[in-house]
C-alpha atoms as a PDB file:
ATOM      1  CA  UNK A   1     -16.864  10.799  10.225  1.00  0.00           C
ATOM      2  CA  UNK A   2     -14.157   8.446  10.313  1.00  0.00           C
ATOM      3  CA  UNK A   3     -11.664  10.462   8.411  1.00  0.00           C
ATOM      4  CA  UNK A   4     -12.342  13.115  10.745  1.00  0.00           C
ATOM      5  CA  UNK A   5     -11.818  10.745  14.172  1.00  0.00           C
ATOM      6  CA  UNK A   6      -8.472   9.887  12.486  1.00  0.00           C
ATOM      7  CA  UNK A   7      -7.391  12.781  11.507  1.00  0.00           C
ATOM      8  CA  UNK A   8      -8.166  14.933  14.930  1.00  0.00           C
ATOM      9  CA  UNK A   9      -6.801  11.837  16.865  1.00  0.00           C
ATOM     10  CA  UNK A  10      -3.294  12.280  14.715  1.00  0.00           C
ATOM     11  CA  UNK A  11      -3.452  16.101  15.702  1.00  0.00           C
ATOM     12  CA  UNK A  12      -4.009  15.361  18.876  1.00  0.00           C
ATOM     13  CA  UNK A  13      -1.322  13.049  19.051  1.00  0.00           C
ATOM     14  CA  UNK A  14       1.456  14.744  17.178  1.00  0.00           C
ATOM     15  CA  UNK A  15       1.145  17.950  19.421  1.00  0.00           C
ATOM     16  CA  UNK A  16       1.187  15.936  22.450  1.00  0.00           C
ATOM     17  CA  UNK A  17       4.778  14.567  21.444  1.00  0.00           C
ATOM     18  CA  UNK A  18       6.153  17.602  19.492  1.00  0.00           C
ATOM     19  CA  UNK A  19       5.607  20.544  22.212  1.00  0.00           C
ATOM     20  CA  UNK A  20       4.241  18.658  25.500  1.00  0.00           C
ATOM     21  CA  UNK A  21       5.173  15.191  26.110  1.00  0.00           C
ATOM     22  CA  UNK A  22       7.615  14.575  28.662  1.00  0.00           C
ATOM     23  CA  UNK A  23       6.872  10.946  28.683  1.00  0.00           C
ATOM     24  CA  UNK A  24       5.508   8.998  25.340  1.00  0.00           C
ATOM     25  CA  UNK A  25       5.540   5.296  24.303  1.00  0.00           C
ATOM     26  CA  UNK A  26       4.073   2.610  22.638  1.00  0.00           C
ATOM     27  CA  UNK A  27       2.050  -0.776  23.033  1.00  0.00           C
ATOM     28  CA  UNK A  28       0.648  -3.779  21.440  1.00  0.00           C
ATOM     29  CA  UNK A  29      -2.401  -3.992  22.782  1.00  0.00           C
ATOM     30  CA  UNK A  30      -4.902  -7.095  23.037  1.00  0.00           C
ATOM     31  CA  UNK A  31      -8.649  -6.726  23.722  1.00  0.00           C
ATOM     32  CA  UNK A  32     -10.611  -8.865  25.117  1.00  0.00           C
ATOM     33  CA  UNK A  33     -14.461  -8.278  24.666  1.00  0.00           C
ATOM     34  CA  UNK A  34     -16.145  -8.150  28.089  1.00  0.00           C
ATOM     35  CA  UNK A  35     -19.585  -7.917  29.433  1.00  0.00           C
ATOM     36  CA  UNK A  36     -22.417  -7.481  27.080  1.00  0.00           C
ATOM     37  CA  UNK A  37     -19.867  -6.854  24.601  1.00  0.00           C
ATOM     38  CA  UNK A  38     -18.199 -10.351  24.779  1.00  0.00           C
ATOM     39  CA  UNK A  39     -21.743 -12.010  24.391  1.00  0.00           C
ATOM     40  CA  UNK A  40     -21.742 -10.616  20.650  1.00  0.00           C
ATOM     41  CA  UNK A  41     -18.300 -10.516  19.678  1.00  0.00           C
ATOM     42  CA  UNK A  42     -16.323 -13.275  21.143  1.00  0.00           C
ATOM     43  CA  UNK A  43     -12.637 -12.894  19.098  1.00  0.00           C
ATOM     44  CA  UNK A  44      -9.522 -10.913  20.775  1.00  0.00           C
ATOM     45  CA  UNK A  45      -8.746  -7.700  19.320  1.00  0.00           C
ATOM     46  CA  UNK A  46      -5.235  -6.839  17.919  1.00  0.00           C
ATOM     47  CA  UNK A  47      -4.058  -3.608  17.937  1.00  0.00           C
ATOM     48  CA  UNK A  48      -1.123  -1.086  18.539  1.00  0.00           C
ATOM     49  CA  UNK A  49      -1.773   2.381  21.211  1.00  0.00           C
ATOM     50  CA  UNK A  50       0.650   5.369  22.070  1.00  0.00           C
ATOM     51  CA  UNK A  51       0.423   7.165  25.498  1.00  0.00           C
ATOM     52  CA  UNK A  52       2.143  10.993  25.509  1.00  0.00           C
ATOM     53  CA  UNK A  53       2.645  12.153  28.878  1.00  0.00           C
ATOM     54  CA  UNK A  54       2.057  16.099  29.431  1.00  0.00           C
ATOM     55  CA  UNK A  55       3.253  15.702  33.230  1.00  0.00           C
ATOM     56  CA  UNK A  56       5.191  12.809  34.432  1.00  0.00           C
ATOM     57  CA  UNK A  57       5.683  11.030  37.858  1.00  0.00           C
ATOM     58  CA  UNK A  58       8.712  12.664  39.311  1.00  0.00           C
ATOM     59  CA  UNK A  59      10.184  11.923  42.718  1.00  0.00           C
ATOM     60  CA  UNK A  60       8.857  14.589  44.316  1.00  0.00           C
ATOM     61  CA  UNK A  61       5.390  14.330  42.662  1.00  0.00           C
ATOM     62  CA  UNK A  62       4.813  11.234  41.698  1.00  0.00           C
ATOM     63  CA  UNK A  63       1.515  12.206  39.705  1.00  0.00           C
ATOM     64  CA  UNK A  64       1.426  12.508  35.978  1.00  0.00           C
ATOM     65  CA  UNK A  65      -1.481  13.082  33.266  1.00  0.00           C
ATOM     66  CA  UNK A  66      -1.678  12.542  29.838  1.00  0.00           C
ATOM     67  CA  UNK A  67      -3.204  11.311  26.582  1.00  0.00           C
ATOM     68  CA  UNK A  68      -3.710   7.500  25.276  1.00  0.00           C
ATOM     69  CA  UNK A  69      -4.713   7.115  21.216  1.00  0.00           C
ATOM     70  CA  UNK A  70      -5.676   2.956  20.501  1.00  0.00           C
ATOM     71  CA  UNK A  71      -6.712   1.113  17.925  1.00  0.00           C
ATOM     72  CA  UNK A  72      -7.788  -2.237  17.933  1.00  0.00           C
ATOM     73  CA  UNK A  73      -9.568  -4.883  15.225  1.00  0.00           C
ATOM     74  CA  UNK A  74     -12.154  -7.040  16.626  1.00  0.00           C
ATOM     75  CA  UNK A  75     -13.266  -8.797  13.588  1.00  0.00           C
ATOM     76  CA  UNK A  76     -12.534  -9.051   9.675  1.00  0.00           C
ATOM     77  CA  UNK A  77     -14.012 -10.757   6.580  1.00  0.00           C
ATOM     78  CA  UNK A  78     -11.940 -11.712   3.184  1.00  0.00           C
ATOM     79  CA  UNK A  79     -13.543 -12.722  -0.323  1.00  0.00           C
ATOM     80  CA  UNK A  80     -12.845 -12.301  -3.650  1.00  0.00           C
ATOM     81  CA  UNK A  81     -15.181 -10.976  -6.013  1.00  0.00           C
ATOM     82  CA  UNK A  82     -15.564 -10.172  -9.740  1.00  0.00           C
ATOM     83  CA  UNK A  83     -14.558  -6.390 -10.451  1.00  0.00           C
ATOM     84  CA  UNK A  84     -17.905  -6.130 -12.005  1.00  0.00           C
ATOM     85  CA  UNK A  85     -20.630  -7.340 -13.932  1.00  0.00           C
ATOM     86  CA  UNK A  86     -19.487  -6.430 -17.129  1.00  0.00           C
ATOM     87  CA  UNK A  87     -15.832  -7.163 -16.626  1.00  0.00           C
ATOM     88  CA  UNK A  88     -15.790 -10.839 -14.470  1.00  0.00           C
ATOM     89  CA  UNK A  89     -12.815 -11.451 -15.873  1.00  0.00           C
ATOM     90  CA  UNK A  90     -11.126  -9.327 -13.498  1.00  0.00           C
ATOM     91  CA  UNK A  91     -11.201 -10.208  -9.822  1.00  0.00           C
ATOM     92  CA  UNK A  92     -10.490  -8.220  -6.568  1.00  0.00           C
ATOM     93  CA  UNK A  93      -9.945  -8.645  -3.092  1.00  0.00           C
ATOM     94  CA  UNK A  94     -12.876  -7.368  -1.313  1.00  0.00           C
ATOM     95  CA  UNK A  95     -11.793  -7.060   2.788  1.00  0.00           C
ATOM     96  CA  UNK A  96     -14.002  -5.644   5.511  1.00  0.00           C
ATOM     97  CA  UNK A  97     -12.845  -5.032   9.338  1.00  0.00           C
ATOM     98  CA  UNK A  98     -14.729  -4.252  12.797  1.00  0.00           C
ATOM     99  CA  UNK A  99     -12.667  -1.588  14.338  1.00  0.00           C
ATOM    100  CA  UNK A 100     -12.026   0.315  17.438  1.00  0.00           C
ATOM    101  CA  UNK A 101     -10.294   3.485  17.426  1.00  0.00           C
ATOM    102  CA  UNK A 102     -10.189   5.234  21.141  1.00  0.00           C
ATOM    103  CA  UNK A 103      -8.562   8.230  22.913  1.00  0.00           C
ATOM    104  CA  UNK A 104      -8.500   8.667  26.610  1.00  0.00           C
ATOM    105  CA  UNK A 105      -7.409  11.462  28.994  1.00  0.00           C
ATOM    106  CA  UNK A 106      -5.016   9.474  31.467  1.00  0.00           C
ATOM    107  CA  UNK A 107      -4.362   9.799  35.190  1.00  0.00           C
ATOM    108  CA  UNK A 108      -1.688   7.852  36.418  1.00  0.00           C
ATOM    109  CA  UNK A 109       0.478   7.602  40.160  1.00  0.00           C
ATOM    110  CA  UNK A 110       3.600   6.144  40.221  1.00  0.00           C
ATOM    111  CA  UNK A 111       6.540   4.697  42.443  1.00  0.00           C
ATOM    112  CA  UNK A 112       8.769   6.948  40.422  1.00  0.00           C
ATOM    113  CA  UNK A 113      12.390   5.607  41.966  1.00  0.00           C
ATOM    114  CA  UNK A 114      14.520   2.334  40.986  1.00  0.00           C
ATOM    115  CA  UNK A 115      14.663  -0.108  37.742  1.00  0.00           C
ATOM    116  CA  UNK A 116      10.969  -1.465  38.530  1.00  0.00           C
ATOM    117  CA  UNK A 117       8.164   1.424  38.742  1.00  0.00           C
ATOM    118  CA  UNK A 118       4.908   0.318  39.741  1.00  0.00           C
ATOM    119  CA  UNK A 119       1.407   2.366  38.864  1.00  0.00           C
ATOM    120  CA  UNK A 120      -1.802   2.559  38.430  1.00  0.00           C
ATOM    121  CA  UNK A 121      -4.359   4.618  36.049  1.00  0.00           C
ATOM    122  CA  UNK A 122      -7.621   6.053  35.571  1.00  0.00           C
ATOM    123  CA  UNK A 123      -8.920   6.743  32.124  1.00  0.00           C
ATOM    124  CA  UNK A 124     -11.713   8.707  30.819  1.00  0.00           C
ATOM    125  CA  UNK A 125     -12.874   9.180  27.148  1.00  0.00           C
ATOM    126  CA  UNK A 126     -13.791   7.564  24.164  1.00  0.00           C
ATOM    127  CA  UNK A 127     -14.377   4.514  21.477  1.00  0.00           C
ATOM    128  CA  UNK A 128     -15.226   5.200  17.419  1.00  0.00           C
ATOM    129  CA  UNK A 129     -16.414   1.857  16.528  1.00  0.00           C
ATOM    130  CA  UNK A 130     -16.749   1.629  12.471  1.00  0.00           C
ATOM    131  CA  UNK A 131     -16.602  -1.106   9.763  1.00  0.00           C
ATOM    132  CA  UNK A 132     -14.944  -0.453   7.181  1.00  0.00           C
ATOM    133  CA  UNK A 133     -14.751  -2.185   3.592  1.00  0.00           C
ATOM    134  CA  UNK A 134     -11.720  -2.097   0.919  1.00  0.00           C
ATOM    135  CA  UNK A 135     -11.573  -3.386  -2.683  1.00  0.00           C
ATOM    136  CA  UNK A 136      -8.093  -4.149  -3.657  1.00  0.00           C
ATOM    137  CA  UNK A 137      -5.678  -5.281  -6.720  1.00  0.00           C
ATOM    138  CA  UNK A 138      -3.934  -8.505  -6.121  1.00  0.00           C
ATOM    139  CA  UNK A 139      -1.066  -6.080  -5.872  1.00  0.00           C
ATOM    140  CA  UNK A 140      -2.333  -5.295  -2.758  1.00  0.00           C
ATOM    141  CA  UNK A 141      -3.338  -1.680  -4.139  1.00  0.00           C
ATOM    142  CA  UNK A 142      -6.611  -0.217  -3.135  1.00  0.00           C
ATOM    143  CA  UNK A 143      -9.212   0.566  -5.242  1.00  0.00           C
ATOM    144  CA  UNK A 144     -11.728   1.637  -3.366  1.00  0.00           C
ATOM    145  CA  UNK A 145     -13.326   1.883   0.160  1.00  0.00           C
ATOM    146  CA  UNK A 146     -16.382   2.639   2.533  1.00  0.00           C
ATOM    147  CA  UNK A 147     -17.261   3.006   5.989  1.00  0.00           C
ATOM    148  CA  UNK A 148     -20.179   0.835   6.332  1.00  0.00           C
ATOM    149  CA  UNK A 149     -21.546   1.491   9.866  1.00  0.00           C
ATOM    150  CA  UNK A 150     -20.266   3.500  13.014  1.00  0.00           C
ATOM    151  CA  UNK A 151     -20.825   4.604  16.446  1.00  0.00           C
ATOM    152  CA  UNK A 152     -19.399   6.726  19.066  1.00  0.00           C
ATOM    153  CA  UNK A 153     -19.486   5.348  23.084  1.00  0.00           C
ATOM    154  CA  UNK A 154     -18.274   7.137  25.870  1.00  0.00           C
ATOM    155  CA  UNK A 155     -15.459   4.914  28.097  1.00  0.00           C
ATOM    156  CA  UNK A 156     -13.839   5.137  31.416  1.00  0.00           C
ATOM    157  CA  UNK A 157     -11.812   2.989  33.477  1.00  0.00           C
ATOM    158  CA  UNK A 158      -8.619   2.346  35.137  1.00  0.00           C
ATOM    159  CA  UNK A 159      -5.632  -0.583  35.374  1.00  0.00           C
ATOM    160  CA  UNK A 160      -2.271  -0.439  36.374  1.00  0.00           C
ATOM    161  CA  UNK A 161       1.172  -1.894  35.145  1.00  0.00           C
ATOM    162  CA  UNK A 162       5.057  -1.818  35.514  1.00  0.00           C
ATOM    163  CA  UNK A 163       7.527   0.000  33.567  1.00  0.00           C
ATOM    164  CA  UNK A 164      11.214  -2.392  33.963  1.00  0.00           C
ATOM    165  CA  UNK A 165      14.213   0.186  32.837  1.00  0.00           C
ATOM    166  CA  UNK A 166      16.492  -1.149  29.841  1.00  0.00           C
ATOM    167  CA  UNK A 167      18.206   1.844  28.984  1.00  0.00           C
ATOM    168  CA  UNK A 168      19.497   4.540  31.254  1.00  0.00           C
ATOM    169  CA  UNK A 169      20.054   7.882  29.204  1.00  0.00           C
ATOM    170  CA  UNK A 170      21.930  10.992  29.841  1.00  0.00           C
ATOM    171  CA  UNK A 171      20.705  14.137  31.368  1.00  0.00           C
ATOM    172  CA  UNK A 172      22.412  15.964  28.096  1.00  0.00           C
ATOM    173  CA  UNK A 173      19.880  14.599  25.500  1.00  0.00           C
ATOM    174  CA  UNK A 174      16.573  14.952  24.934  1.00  0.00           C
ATOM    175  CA  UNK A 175      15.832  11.357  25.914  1.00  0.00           C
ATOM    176  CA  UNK A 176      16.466  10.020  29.413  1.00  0.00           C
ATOM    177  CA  UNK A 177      15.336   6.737  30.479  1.00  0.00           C
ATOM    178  CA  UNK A 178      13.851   3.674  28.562  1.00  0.00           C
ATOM    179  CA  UNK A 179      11.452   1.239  30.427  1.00  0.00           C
ATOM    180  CA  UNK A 180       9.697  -1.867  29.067  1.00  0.00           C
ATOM    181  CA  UNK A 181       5.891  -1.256  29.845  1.00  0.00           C
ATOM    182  CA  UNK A 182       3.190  -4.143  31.065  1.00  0.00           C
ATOM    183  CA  UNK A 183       0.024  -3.256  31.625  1.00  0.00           C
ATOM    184  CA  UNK A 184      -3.560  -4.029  31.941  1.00  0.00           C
ATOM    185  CA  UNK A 185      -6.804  -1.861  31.709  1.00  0.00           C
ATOM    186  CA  UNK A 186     -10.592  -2.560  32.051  1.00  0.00           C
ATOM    187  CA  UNK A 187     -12.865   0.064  30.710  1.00  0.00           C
ATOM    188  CA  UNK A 188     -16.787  -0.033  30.999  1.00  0.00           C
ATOM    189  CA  UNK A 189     -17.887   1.060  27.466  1.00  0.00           C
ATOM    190  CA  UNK A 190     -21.473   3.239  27.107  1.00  0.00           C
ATOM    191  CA  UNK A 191     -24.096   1.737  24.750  1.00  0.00           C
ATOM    192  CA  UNK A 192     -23.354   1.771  20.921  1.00  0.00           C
ATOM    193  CA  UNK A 193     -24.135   0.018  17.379  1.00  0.00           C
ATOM    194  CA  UNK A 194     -22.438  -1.689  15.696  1.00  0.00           C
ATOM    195  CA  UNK A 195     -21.280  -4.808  13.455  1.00  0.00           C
ATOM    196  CA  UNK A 196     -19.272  -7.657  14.254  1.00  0.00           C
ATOM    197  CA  UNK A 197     -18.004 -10.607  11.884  1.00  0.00           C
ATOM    198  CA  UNK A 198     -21.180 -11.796   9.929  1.00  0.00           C
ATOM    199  CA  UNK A 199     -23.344  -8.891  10.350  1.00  0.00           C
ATOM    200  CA  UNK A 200     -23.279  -7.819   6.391  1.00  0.00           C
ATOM    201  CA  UNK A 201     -25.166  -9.835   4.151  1.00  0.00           C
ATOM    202  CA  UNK A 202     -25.543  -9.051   0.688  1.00  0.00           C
ATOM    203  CA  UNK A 203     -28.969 -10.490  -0.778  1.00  0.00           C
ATOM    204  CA  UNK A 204     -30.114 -10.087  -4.427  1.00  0.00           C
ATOM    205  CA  UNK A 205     -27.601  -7.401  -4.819  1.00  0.00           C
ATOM    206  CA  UNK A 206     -28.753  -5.551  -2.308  1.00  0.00           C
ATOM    207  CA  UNK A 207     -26.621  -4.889   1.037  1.00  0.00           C
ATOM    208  CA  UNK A 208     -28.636  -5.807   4.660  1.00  0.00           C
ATOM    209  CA  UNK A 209     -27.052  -4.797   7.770  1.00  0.00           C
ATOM    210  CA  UNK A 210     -27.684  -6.655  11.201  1.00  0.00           C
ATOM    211  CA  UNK A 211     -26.947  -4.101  13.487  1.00  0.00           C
ATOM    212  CA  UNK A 212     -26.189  -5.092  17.788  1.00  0.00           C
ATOM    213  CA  UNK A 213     -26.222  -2.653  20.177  1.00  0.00           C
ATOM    214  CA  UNK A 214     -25.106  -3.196  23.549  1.00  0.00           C
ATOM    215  CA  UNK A 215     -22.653  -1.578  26.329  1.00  0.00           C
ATOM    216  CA  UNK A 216     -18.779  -1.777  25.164  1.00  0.00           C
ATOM    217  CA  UNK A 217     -16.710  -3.050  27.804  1.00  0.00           C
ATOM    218  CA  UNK A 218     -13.233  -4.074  27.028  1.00  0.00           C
ATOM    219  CA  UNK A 219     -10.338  -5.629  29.198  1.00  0.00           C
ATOM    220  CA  UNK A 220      -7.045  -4.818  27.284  1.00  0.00           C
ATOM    221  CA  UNK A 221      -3.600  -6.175  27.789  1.00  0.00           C
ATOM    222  CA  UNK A 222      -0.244  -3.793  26.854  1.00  0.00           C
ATOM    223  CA  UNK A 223       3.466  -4.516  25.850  1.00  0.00           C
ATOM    224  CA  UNK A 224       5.632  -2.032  24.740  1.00  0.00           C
ATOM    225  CA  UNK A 225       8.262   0.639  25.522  1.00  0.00           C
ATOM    226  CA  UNK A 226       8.134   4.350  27.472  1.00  0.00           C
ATOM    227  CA  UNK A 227      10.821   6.457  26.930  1.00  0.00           C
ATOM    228  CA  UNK A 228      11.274   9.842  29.392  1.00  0.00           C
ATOM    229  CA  UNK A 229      11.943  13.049  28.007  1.00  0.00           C
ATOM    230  CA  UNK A 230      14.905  15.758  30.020  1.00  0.00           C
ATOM    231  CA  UNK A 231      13.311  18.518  28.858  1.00  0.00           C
ATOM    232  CA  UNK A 232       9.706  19.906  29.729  1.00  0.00           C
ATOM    233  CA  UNK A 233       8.988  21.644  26.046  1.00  0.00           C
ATOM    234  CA  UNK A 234      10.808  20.384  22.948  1.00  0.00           C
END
């Protein structure tokens, strides 16, 4: 299931830049576990998310929609391990993360004039929560992996932000303006299962998982760039 979230997430995303996007960027993006969530997994996520713009705030409708794609770790686990039983000479790096991957329809209204824009969102859509384990080389090359556990919750939310200008383009190119972006979202996660830092034990040989289940809140916190397209198709 996981390469398919991926993979229909990167379609998603690609024609939403190539043949829509009037508007795109890109964030780092913190999350902070909140709610029920934050009573079971207490680290801050790291991640990266890019927002594609189909309509954009103009000055004369100051009203845009559009798609956000996230991903964000909330956990991870490092050992290293014999290759096998009948070959201990050989070791590998055995790795396992707790990971978010989300995708959102976005609403957003703008002050659409001057170098500081204020706005504010509302989000509705998604989080694929799935842990995933790699074996690799000390090269760093992988050997092998498997998703462990995962989950789907529904999500919806809002927040609201700043974009400060740093480049002003031309009205020739395809690219117009370039604004730093801060922002801040909170979005109230359904119920889903999943692991967190700890959860896999391995007993005798034999793998246990301790599953949690709970609602999936998550307050994130953005940095990153937005860069405004001149032309409505590409």
């Amino acid at each position: 299931m996981k390469n398919f979230v991926i993979t229909f997430l990167f379609l998603c995303s690609a024609v939403a830049f190539e043949t829509f996007a009037q508007a795109g960027g890109i964030n780092l993006t913190l999350g902070f576990p909140a709610g029920e969530f934050k009573e079971n997994v207490s680290r801050t996520g790291v991640g990266i998310s890019g927002q594609f713009m189909f309509l954009s705030p103009r000055p004369k409708a100051p009203f845009g929609f559009g798609i956000n794609i996230g991903y964000i770790n909330y956990g991870s686990e490092s050992r290293r391990e014999p290759f096998s039983l009948t070959i201990p000479d050989v070791t590998v790096d055995v790795d396992r993360t707790n990971n978010i991957m989300n995708f959102h329809v976005v609403f957003q209204l703008m002050f659409p004039k001057g170098d500081v824009r204020p706005y504010v969102e509302g989000l509705f859509g998604g989080s694929y929560l799935f842990t995933e384990t790699k074996i690799e080389s000390q090269g760093s090359q992988e050997v092998a992996s498997s998703t462990n556990f995962d989950d789907f919750a529904w999500s919806y939310g809002g927040g609201g932000g700043f974009l400060v200008k740093v480049h002003s383009g031309g009205e020739d190119g395809d690219v117009g303006d370039v604004f730093l972006d801060i922002k801040a979202r909170y979005l109230f996660g359904s119920e889903a299962e999943y692991l967190k830092e700890g959860s896999v034990k391995i007993i005798r040989g034999k793998v246990y998982y301790d599953v949690t289940r709970s609602k999936t809140d998550l307050l994130t916190a953005h940095l990153g760039v937005v860069a405004f397209f001149n032309s409505l198709f590409r």
